[in-house]
C-alpha atoms as a PDB file:
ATOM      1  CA  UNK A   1      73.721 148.728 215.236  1.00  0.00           C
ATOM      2  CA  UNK A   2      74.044 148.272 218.722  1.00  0.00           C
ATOM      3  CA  UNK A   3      71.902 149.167 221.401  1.00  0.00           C
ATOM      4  CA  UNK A   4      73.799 147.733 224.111  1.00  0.00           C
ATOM      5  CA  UNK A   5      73.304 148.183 227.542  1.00  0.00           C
ATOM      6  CA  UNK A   6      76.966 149.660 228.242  1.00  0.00           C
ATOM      7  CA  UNK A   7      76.254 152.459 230.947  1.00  0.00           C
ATOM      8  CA  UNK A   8      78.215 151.610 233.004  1.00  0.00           C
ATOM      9  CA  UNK A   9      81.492 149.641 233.999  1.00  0.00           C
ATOM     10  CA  UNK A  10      80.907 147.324 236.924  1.00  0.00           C
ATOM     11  CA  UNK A  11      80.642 143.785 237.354  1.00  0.00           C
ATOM     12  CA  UNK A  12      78.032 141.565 234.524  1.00  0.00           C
ATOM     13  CA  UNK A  13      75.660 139.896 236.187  1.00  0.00           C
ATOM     14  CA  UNK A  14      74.208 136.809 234.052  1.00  0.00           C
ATOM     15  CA  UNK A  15      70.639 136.552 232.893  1.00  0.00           C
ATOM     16  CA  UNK A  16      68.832 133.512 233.537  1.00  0.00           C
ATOM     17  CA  UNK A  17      68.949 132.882 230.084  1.00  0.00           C
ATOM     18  CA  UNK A  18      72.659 132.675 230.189  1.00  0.00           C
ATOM     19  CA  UNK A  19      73.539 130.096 232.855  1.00  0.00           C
ATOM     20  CA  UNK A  20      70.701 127.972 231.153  1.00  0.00           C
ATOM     21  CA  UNK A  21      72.256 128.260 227.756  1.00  0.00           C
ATOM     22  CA  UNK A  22      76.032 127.653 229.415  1.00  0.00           C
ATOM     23  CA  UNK A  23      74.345 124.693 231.249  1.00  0.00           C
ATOM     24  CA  UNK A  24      73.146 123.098 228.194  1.00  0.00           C
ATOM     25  CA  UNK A  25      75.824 123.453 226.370  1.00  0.00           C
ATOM     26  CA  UNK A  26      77.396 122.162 228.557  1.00  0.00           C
ATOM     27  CA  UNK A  27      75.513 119.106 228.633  1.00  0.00           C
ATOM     28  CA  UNK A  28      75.243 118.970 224.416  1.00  0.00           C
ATOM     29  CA  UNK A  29      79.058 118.872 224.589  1.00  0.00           C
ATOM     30  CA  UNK A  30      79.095 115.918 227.663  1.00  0.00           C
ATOM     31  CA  UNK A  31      76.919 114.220 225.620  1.00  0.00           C
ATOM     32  CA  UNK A  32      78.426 114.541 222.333  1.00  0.00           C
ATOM     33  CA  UNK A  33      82.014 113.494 223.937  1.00  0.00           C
ATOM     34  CA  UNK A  34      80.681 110.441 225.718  1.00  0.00           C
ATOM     35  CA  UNK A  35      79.134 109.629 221.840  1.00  0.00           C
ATOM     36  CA  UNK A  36      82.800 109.805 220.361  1.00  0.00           C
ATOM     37  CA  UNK A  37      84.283 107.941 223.335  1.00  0.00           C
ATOM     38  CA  UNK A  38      81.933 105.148 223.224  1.00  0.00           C
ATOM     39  CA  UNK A  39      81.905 105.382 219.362  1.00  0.00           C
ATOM     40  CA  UNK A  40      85.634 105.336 218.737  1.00  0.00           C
ATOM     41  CA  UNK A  41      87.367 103.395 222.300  1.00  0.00           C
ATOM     42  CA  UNK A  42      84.743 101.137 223.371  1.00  0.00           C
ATOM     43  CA  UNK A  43      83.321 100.757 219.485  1.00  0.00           C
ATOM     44  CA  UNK A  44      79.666 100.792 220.115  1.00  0.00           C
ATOM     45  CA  UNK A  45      77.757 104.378 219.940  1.00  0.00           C
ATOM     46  CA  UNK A  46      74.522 105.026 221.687  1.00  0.00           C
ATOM     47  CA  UNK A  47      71.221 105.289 220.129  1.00  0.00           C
ATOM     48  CA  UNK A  48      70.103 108.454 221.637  1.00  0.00           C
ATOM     49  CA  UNK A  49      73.228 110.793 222.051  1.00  0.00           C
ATOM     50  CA  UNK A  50      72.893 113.138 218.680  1.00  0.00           C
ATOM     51  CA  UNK A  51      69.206 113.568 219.575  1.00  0.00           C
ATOM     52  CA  UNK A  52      70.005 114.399 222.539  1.00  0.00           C
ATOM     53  CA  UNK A  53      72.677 117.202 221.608  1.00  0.00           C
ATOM     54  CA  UNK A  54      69.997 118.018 218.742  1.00  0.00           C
ATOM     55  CA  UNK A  55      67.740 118.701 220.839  1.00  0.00           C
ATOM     56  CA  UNK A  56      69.485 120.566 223.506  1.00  0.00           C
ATOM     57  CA  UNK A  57      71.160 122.858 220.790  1.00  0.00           C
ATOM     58  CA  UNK A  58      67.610 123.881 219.600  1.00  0.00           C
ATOM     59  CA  UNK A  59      66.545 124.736 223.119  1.00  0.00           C
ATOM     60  CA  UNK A  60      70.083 126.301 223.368  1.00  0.00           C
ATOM     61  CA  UNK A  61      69.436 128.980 220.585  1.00  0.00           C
ATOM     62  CA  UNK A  62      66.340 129.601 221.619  1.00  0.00           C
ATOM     63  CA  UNK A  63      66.507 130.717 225.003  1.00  0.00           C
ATOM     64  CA  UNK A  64      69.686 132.543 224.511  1.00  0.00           C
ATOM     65  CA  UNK A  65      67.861 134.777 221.820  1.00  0.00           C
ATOM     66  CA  UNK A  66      66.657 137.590 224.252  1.00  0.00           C
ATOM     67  CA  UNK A  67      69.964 137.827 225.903  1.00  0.00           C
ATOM     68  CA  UNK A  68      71.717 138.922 222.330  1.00  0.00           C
ATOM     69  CA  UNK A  69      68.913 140.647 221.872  1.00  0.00           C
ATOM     70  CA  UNK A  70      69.226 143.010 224.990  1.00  0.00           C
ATOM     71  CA  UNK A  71      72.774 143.421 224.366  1.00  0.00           C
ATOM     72  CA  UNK A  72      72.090 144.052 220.706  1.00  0.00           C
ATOM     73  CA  UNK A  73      74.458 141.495 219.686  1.00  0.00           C
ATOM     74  CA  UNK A  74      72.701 140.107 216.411  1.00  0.00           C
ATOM     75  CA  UNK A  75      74.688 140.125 213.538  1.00  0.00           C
ATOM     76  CA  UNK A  76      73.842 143.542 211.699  1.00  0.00           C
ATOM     77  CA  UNK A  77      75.517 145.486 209.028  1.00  0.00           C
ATOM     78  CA  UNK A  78      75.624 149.084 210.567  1.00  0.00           C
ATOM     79  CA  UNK A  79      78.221 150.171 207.779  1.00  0.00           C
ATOM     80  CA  UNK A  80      75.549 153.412 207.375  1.00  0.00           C
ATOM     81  CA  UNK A  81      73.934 153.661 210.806  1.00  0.00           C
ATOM     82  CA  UNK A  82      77.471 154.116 212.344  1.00  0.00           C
ATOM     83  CA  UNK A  83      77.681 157.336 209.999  1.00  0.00           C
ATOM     84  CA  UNK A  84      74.365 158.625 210.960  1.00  0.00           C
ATOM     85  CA  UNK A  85      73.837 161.351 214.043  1.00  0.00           C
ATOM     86  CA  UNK A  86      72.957 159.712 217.257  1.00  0.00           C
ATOM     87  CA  UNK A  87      69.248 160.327 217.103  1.00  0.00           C
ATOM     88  CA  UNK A  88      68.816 158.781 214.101  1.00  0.00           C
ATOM     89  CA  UNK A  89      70.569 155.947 215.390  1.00  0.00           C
ATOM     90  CA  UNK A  90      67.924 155.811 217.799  1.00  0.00           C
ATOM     91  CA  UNK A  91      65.502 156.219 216.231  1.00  0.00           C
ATOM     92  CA  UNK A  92      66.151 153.191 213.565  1.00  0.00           C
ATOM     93  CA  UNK A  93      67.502 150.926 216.545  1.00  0.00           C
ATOM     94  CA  UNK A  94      63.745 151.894 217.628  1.00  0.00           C
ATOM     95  CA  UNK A  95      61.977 150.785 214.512  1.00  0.00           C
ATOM     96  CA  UNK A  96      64.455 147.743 214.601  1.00  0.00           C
ATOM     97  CA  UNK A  97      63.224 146.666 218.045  1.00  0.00           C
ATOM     98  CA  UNK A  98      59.782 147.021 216.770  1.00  0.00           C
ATOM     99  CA  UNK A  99      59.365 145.285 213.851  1.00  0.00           C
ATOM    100  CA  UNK A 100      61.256 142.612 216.198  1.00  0.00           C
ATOM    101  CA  UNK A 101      59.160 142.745 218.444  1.00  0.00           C
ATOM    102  CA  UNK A 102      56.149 142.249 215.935  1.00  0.00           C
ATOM    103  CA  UNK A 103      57.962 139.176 214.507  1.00  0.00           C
ATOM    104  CA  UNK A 104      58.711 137.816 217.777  1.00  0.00           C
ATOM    105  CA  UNK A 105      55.094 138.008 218.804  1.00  0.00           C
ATOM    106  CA  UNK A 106      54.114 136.172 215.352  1.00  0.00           C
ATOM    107  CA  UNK A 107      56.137 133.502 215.851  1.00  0.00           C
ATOM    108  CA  UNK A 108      55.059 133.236 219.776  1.00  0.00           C
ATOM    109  CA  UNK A 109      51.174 132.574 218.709  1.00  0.00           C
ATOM    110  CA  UNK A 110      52.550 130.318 215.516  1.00  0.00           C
ATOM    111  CA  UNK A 111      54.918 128.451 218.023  1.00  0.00           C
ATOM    112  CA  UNK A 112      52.256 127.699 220.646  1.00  0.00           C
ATOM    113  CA  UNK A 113      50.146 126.195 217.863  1.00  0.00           C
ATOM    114  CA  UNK A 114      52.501 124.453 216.962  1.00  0.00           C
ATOM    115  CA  UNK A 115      53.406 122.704 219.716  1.00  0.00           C
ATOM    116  CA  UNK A 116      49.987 122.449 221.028  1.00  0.00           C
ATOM    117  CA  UNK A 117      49.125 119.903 217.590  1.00  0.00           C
ATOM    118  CA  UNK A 118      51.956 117.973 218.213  1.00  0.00           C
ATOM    119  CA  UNK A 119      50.894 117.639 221.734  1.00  0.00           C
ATOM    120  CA  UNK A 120      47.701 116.414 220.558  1.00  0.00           C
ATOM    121  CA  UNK A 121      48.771 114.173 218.020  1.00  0.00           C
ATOM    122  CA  UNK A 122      51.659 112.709 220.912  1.00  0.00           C
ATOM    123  CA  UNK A 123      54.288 112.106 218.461  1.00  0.00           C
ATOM    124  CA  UNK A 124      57.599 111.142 220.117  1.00  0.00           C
ATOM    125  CA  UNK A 125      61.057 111.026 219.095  1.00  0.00           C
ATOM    126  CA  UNK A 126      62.760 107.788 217.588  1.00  0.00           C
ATOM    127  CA  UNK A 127      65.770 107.257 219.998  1.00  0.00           C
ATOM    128  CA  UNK A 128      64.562 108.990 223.710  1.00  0.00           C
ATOM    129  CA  UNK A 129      60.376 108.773 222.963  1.00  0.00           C
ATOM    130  CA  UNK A 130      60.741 112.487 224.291  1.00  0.00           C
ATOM    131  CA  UNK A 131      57.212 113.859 223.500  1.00  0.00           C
ATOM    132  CA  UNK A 132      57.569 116.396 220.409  1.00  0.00           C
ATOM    133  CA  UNK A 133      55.621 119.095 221.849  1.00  0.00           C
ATOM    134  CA  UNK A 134      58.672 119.762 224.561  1.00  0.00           C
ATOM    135  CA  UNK A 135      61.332 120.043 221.649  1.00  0.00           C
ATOM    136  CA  UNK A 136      58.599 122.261 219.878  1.00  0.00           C
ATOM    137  CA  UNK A 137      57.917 124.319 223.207  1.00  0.00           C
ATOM    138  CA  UNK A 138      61.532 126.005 222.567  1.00  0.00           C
ATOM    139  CA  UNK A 139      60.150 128.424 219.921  1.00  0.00           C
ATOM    140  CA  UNK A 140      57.418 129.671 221.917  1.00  0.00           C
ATOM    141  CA  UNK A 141      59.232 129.974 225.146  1.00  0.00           C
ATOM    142  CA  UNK A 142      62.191 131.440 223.248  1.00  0.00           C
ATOM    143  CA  UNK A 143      60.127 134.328 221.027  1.00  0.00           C
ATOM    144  CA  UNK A 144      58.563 135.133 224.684  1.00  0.00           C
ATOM    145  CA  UNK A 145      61.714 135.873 225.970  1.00  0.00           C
ATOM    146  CA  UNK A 146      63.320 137.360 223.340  1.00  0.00           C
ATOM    147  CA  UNK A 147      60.406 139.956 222.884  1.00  0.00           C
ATOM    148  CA  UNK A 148      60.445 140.780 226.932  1.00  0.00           C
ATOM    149  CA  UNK A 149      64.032 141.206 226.078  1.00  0.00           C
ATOM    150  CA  UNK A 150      63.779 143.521 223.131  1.00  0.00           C
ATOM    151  CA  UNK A 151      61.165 145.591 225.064  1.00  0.00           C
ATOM    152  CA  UNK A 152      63.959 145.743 227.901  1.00  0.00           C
ATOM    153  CA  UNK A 153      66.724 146.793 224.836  1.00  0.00           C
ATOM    154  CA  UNK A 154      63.803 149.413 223.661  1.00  0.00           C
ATOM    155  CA  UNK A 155      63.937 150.760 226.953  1.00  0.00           C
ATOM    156  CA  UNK A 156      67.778 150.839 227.815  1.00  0.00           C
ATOM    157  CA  UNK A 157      68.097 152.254 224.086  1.00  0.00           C
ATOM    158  CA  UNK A 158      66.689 155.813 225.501  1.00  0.00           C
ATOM    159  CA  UNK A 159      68.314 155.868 228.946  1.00  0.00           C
ATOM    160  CA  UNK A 160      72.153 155.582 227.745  1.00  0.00           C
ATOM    161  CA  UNK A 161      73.573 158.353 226.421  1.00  0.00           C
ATOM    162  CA  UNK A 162      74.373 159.015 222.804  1.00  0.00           C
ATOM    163  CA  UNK A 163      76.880 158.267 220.957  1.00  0.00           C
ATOM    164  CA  UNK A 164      78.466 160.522 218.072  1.00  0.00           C
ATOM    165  CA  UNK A 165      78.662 159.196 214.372  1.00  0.00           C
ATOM    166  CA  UNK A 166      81.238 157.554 212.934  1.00  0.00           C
ATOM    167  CA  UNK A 167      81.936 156.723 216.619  1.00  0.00           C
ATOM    168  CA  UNK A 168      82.236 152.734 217.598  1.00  0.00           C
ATOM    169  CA  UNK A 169      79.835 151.590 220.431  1.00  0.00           C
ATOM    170  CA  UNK A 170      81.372 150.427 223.285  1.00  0.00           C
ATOM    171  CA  UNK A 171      81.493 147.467 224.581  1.00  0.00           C
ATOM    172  CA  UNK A 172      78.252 145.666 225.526  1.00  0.00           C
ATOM    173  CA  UNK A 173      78.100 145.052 229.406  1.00  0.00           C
ATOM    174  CA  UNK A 174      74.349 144.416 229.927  1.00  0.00           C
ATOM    175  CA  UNK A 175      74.434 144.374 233.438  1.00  0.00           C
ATOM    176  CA  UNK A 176      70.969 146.130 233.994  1.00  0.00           C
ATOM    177  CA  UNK A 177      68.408 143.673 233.677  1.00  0.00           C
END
């Protein structure tokens, strides 16, 4: 089920979420090709490279969660809700969002906990002695945004027009944010 933001055609603007995630991917990939370079040319591989891209890839996913969220981009099987009419499309993309939402906000508190004991306890990690708490920060920070984001898909999921069953939704352009 998608519950896009495609109102319009126009130019996509990027979320902040976005250009973060492209920047640290960027930087997992840097990382993890200066790894194989010094691992297979100059045969000596650095201590702290795959922690590195570990940890970058975990702050990766989670900060690019609300932006496939507002573009209802999760991977769904919508087999039967492509057959349905369009307001009960709606209205299950609704109770989708919500019971997101609630999830989202679970795993906000449970994330903050989180971190804040490994804060306290100051564990670090083996290779960089990165304090945990930052690498733990990621769920928090990333169920924050993705529930801002799914409030923002709630929203844009009653202003677009419908769509008729058994009709394909159109491609996702999310350029209201």
């Amino acid at each position: 089920m998608s519950w896009g933001t495609d109102t319009h055609a126009g130019p996509r603007r990027f979320r902040i979420e976005e250009i973060l995630g492209a920047g640290l991917m960027a930087t997992m990939v840097a990382v993890l090709f200066v790894q194989v370079v010094s691992r297979f040319v100059l045969g000596s591989s650095l201590s702290w490279s795959e922690e590195l891209a570990r940890y970058v890839f975990i702050w990766l996913i989670f900060l690019c969660l609300g932006a496939v969220t507002v573009r209802g981009e999760h991977i769904a099987i919508d087999i039967l809700t492509d057959r349905m009419p369009a307001g009960a499309q709606r209205v299950l993309g609704q109770i989708c969002l919500v019971l997101a939402f609630a999830i989202n906000c679970a795993l906000l508190v449970k994330g903050f906990e989180i971190a804040f004991v490994i804060a306290d306890l100051g564990q670090t990690s083996a290779a960089l002695s990165l304090p945990m708490w930052i690498v733990y920060a990621a769920l928090p920070v990333g169920m924050a945004l993705t529930a801002l984001r799914g409030v923002q898909a709630s929203v844009l999921l009653w202003r677009r027009p419908p769509r008729e069953a058994g009709t394909p939704a159109a491609p996702t352009d999310a350029s209201e944010s």
